[in-house]
N, C-alpha and C. Protein backbone atom coordinates (compact mmCIF):
# COMPACT_ATOMS: atom_id res chain seq x y z
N UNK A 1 -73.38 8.72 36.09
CA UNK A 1 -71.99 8.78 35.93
C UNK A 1 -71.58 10.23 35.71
N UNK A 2 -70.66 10.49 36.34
CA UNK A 2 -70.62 12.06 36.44
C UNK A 2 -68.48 12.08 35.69
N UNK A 3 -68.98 13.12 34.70
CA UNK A 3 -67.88 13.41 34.36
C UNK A 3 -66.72 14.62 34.91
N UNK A 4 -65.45 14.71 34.73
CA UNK A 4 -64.82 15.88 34.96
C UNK A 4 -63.59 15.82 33.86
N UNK A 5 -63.28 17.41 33.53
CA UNK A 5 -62.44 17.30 32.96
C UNK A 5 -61.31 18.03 33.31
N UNK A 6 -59.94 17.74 33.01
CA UNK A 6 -59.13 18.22 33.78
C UNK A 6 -58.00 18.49 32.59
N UNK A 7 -57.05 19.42 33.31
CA UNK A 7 -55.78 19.62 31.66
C UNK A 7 -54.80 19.13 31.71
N UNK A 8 -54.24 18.54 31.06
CA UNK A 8 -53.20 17.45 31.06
C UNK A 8 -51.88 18.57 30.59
N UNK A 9 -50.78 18.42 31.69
CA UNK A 9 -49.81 19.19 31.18
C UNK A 9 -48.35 18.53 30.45
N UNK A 10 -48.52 18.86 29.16
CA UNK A 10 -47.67 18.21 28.37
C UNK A 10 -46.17 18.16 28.19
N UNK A 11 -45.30 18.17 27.82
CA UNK A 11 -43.56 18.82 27.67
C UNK A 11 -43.87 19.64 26.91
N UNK A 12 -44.74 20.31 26.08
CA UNK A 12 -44.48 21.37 25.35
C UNK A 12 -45.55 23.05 26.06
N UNK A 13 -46.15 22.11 27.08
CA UNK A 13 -46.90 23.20 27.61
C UNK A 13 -45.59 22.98 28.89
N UNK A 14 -44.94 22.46 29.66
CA UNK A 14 -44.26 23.04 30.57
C UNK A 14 -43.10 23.45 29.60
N UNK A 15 -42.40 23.36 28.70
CA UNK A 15 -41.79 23.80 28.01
C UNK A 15 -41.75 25.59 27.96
N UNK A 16 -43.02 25.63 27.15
CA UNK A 16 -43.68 27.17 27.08
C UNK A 16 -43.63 27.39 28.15
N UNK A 17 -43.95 26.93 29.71
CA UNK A 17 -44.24 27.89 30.69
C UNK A 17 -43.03 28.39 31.33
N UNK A 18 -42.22 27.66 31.10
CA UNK A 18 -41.04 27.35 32.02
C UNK A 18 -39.54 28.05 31.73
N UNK A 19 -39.28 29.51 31.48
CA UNK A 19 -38.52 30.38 30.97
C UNK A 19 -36.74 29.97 31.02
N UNK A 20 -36.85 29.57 32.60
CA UNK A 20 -35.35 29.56 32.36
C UNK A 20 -34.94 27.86 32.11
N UNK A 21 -35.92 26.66 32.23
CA UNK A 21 -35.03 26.03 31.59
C UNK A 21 -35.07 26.11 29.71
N UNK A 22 -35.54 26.89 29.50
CA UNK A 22 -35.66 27.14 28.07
C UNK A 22 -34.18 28.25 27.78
N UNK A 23 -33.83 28.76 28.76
CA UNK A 23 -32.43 29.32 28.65
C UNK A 23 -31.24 28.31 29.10
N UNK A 24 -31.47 27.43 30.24
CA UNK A 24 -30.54 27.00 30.72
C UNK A 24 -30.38 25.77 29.62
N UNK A 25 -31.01 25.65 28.95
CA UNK A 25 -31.12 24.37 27.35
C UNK A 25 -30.41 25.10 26.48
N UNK A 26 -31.10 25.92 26.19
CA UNK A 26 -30.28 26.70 24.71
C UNK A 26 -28.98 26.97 25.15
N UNK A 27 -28.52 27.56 26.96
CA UNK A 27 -26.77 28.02 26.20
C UNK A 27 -26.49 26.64 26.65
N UNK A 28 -26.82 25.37 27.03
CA UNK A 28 -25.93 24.50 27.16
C UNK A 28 -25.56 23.64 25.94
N UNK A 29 -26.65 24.06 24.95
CA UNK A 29 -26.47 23.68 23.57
C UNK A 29 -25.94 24.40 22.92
N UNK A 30 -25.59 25.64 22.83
CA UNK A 30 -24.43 27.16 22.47
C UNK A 30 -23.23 26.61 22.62
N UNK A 31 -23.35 26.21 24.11
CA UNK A 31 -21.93 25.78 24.67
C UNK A 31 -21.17 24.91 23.99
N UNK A 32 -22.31 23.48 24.13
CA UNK A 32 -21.89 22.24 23.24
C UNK A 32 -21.00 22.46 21.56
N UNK A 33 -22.38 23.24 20.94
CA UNK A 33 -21.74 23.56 20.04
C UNK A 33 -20.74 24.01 19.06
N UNK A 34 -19.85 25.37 20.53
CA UNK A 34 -18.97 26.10 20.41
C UNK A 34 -17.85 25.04 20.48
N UNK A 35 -17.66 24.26 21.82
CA UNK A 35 -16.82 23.18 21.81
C UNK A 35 -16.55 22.30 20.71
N UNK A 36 -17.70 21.61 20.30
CA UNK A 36 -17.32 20.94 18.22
C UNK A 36 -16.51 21.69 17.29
N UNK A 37 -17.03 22.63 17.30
CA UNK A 37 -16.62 23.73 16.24
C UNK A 37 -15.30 24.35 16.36
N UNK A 38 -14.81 24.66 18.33
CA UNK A 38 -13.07 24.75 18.19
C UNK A 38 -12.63 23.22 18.40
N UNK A 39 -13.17 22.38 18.60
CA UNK A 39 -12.01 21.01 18.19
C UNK A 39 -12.13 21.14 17.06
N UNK A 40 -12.99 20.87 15.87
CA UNK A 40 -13.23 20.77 14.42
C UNK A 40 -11.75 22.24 13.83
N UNK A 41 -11.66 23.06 13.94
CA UNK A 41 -10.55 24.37 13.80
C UNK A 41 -9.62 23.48 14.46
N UNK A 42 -9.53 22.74 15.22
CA UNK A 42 -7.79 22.30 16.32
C UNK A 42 -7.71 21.33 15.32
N UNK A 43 -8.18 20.11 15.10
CA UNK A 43 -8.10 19.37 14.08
C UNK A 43 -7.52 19.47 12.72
N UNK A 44 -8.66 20.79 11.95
CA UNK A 44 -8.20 21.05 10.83
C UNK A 44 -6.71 21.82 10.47
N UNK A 45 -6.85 22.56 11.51
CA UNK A 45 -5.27 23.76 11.65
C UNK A 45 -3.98 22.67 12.22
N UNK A 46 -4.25 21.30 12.58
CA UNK A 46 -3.44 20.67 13.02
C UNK A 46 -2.78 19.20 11.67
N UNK A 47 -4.31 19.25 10.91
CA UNK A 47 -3.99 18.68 9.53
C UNK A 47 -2.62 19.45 8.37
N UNK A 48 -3.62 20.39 8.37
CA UNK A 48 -2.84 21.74 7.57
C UNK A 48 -1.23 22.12 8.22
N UNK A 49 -1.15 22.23 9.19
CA UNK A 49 0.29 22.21 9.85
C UNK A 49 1.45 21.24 9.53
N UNK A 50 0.55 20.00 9.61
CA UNK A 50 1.37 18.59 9.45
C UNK A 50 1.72 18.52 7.61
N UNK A 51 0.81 18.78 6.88
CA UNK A 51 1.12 18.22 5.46
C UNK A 51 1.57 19.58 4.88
N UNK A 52 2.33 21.12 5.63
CA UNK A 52 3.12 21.82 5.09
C UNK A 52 4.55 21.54 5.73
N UNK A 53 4.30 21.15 6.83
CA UNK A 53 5.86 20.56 7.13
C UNK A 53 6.28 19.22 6.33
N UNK A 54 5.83 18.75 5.74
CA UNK A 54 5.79 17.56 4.62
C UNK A 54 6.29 18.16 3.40
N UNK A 55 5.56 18.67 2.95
CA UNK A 55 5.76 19.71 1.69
C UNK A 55 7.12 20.30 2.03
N UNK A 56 7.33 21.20 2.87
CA UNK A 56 8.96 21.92 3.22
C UNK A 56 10.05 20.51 3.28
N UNK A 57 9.55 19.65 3.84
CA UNK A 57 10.63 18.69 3.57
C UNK A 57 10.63 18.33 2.66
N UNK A 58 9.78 18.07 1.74
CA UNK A 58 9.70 17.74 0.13
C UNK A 58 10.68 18.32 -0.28
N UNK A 59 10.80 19.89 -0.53
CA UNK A 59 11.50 20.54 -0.86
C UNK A 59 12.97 20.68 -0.67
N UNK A 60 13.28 20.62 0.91
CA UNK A 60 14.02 20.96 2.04
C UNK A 60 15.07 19.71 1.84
N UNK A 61 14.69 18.21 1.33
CA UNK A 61 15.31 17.37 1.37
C UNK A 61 15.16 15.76 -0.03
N UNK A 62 13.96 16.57 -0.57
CA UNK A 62 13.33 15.46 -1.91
C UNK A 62 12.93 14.46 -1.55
N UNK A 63 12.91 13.61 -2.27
CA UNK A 63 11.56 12.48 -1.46
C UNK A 63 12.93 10.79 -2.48
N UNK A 64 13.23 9.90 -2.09
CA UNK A 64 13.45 9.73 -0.84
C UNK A 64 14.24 11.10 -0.13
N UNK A 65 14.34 11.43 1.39
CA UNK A 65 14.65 11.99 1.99
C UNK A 65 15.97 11.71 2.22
N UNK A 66 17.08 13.00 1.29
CA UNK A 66 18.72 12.97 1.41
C UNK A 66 19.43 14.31 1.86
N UNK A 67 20.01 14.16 2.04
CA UNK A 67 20.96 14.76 2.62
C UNK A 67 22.18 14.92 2.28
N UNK A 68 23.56 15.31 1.50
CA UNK A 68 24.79 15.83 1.28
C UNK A 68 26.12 16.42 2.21
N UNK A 69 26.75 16.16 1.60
CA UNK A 69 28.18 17.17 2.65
C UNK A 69 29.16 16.78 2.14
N UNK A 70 30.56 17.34 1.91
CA UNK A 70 31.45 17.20 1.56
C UNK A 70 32.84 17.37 2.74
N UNK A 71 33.62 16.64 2.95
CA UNK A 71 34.41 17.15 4.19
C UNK A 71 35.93 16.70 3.87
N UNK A 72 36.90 17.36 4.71
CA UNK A 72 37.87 16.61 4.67
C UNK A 72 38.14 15.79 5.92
N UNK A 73 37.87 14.27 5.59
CA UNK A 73 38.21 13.35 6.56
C UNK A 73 38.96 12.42 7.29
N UNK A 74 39.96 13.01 5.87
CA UNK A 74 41.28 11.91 6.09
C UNK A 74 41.23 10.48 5.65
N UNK A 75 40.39 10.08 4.44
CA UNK A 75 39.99 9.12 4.14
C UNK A 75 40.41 9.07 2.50
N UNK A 76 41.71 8.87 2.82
CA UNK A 76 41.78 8.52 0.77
C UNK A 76 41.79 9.89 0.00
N UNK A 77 42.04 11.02 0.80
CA UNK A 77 41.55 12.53 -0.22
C UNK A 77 43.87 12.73 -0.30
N UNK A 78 43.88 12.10 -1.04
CA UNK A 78 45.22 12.15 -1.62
C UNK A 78 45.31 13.15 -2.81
N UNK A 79 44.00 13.17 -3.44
CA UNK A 79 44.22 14.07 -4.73
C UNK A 79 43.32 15.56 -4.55
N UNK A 80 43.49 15.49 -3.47
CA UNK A 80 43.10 17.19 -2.84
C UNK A 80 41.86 17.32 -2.06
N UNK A 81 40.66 15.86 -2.97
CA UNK A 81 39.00 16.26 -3.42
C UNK A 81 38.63 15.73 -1.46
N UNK A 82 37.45 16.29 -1.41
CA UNK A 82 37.59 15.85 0.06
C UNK A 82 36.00 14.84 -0.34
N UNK A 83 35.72 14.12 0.80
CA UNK A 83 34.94 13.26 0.82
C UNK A 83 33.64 13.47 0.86
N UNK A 84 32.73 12.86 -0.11
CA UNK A 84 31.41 13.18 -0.31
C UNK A 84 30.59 12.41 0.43
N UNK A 85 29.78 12.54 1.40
CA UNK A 85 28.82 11.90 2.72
C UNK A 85 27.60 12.05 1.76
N UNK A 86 26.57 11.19 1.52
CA UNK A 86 25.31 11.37 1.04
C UNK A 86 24.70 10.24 2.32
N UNK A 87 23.57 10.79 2.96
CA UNK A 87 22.38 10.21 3.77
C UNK A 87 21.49 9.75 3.64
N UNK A 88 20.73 8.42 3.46
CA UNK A 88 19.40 8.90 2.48
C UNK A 88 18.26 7.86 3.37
N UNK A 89 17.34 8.34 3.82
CA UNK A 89 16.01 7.56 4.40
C UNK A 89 15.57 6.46 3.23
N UNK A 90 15.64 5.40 2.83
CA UNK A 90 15.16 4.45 1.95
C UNK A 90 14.45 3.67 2.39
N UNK A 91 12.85 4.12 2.19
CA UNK A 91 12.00 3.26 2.71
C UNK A 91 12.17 2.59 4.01
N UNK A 92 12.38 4.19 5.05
CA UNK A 92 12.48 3.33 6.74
C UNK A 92 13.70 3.06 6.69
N UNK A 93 15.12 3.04 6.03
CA UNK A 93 15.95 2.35 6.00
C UNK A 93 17.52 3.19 6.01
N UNK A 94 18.07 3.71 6.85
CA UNK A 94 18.82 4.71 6.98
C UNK A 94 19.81 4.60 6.42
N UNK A 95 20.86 4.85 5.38
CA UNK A 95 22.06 4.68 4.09
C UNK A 95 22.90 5.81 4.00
N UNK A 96 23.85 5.63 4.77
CA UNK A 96 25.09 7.00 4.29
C UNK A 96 26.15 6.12 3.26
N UNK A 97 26.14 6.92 1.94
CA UNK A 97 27.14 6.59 1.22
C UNK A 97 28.40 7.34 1.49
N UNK A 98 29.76 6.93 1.35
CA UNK A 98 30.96 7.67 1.77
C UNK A 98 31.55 7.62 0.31
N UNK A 99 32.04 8.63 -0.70
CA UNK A 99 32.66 8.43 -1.88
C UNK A 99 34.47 8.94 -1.04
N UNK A 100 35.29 8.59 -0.96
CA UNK A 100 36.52 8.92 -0.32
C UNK A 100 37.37 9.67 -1.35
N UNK A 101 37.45 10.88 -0.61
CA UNK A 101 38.17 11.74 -2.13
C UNK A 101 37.15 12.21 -2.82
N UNK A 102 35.90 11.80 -2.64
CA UNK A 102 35.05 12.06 -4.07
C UNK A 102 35.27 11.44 -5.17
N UNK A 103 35.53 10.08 -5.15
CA UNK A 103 35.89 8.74 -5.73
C UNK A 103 35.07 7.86 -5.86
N UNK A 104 33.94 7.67 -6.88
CA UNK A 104 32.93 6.83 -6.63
C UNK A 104 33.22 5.19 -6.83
N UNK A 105 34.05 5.52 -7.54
CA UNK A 105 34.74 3.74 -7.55
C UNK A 105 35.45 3.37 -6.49
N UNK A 106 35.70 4.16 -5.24
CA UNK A 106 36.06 3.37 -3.95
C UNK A 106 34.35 3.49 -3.21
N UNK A 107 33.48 4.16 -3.65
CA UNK A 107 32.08 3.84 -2.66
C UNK A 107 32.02 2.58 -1.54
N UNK A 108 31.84 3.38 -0.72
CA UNK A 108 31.26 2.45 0.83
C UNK A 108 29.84 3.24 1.26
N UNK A 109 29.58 1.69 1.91
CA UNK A 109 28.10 2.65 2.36
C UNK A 109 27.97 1.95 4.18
N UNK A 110 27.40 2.54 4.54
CA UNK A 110 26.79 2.52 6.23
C UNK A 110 25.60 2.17 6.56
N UNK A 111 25.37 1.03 6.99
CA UNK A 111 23.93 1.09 7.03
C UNK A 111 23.42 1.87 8.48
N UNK A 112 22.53 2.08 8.54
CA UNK A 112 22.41 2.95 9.52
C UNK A 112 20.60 2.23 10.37
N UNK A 113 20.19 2.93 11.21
CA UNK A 113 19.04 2.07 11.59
C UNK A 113 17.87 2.23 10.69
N UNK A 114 16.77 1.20 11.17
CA UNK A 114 15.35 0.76 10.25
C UNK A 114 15.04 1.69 11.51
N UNK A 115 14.18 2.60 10.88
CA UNK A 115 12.77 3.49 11.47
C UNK A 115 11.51 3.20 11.69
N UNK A 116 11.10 2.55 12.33
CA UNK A 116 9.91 1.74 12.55
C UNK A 116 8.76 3.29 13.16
N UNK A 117 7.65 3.33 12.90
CA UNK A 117 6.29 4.08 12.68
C UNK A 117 5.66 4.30 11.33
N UNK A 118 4.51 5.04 12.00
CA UNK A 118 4.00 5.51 10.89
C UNK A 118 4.28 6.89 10.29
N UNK A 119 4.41 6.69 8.94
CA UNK A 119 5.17 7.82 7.91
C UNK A 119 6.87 8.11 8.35
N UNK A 120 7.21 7.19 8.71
CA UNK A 120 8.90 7.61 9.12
C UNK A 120 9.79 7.18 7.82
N UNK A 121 9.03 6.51 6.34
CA UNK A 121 9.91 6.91 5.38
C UNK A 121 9.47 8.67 5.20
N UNK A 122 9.26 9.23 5.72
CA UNK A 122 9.20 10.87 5.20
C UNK A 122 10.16 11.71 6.16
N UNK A 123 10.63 10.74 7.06
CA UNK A 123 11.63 11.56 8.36
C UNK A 123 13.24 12.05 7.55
N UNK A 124 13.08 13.02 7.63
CA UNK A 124 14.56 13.23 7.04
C UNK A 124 15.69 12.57 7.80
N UNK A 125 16.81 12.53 7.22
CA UNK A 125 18.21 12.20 7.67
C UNK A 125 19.31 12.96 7.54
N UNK A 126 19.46 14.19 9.07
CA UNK A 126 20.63 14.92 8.91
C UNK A 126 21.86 14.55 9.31
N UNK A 127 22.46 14.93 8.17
CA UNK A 127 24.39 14.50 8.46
C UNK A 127 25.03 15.76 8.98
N UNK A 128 25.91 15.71 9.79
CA UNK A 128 27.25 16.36 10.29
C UNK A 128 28.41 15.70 10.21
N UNK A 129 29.54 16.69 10.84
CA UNK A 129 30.71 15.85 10.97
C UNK A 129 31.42 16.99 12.10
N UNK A 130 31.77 16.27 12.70
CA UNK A 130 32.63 16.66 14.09
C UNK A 130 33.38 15.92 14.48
N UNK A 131 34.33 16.49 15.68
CA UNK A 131 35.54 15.59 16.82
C UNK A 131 34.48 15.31 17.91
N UNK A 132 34.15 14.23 17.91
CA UNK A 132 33.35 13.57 19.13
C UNK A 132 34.30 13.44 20.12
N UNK A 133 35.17 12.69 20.30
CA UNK A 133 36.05 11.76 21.01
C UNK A 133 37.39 12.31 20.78
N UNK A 134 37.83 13.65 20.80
CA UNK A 134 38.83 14.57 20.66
C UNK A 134 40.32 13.63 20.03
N UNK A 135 39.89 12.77 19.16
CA UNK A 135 41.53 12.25 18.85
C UNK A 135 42.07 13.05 17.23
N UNK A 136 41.58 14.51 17.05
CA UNK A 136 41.72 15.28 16.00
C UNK A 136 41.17 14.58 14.47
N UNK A 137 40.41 13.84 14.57
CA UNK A 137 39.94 13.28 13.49
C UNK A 137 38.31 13.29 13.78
N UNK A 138 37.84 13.91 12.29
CA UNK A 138 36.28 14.03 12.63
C UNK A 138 35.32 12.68 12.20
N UNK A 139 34.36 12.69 12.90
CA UNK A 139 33.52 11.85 13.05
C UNK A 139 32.31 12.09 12.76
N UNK A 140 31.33 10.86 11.71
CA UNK A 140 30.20 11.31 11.12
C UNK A 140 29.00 11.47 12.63
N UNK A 141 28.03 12.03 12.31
CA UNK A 141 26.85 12.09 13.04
C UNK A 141 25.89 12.03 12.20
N UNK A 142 24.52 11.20 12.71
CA UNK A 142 23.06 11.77 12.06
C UNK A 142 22.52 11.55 13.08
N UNK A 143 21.59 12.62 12.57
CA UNK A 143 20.07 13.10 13.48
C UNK A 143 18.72 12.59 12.78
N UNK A 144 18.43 11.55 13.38
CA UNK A 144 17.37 10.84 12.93
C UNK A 144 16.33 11.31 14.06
N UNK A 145 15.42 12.09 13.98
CA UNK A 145 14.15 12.17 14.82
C UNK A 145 14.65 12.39 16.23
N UNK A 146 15.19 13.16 16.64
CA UNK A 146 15.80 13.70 17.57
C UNK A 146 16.77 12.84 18.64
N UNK A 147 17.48 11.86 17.43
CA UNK A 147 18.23 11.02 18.03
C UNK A 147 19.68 11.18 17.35
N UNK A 148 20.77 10.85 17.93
CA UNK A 148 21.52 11.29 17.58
C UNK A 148 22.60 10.22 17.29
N UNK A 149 23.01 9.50 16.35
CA UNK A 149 24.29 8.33 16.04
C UNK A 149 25.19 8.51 15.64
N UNK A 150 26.57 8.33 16.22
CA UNK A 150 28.29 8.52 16.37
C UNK A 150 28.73 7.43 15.37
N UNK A 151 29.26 7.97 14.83
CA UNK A 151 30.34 7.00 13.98
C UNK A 151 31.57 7.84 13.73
N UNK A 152 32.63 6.75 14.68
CA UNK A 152 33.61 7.33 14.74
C UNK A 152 34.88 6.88 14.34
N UNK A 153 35.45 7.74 13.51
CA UNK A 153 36.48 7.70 12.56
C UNK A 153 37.72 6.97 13.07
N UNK A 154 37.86 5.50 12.65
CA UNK A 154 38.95 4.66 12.86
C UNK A 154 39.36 3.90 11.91
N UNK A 155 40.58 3.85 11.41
CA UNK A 155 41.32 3.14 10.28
C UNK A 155 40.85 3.72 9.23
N UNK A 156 40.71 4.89 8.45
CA UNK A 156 39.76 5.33 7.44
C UNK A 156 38.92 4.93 6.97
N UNK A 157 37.87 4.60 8.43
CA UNK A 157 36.50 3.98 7.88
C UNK A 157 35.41 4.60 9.48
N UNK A 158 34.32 4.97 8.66
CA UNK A 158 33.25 5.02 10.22
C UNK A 158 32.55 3.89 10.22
N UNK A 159 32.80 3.66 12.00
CA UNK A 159 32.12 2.68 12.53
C UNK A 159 31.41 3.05 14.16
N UNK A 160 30.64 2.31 14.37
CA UNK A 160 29.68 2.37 15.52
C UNK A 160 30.73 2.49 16.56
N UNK A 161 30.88 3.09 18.29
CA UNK A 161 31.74 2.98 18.76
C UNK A 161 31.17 1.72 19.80
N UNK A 162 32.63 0.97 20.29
CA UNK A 162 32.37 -0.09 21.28
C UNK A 162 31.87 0.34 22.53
N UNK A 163 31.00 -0.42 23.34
CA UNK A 163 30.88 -0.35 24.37
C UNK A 163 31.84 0.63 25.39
N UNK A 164 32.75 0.16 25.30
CA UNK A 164 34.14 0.99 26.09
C UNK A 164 33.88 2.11 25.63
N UNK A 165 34.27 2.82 24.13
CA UNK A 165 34.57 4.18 23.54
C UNK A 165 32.91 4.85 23.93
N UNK A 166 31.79 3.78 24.07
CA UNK A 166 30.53 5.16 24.17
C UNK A 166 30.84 5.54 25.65
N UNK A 167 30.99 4.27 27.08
CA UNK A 167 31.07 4.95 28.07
C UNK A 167 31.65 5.95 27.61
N UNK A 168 33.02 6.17 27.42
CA UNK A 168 33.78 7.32 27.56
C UNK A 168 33.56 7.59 26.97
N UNK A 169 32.35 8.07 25.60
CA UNK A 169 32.35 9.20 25.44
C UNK A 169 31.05 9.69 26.01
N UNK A 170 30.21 9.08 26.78
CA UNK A 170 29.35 9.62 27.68
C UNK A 170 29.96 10.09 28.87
N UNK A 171 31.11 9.84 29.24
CA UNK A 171 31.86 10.38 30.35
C UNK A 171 32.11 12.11 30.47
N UNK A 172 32.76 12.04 29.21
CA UNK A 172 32.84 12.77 28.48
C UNK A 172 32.32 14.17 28.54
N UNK A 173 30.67 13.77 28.31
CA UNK A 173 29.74 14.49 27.89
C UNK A 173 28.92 15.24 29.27
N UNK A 174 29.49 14.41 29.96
CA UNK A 174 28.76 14.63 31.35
C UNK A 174 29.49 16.14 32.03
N UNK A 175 28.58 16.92 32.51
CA UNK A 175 29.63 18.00 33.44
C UNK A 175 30.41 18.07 34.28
């Protein structure tokens, strides 16, 4: 019986022999790596972004999230005081109080829309007041999340406008 012996070539002996896939491994694992490491920075710088614009609205508007204004609206301001608008996000739940005159014993309130997502009790609620519908009497607005709702000043009270009054005032609006 006649023997022979022969060398068995292993993954760590073609490994060793074999130069460039020992380069073309390492930068594709450089590569890999670099990629984790800027999503992991996009991630974190995108955490950090989000919970200081939180914080500024903390500040910017208090928690629930309100809003103020005082105007003259033509609503009951007989004794000079003009009308106090307060806005307020309540748990998802949009609330403009109207004091008329700055009269809290005539208080009315507006309900305004439910905010459905996630964290949208933290969405602020900005108030204005303008002539939407040019009949010289101003009209409330809020800016809820880059949306925008008319309530427009009829009988000294705001209300939603009808069908009819939005065409025209999308008519309106058009160039």
């Amino acid at each position: 019986m006649a023997v022979t012996s022969r060398s068995i070539h292993t993954g760590r002996r073609i490994w060793s022999r074999n130069r460039q896939i020992q380069r073309t491994t390492h930068a594709a694992l450089y590569g890999a790596a670099l990629v984790l490491g800027a999503l992991a920075v996009y991630v974190l710088i995108g955490a950090l972004i989000g919970r200081i614009n939180v914080l500024l609205d903390d500040v910017r508007y208090g928690y629930p999230r309100t809003m103020h204004i005082q105007a003259f609206v033509g609503h009951e301001e007989g004794s000079g005081q003009p009308t106090h608008l307060i806005a307020m996000n309540l748990d998802r739940q949009v609330v403009v109080l109207e004091l008329p005159g700055g009269d809290p014993s005539r208080m009315r309130s507006i309900t305004g829309p439910y905010l459905f997502g996630a964290d949208e009790h933290l969405t602020p609620v900005i108030i204005g007041i303008s002539d939407i519908d040019g009949d010289n009497l101003p009209d409330l607005l809020l800016d809820v999340r880059r949306e925008r709702i008319v309530y427009l000043n009829r009988d000294g009270v705001f209300r939603l406008p009808t069908p009819e009054e939005q065409a025209r005032l999308m008519q309106s609006a058009l160039p």
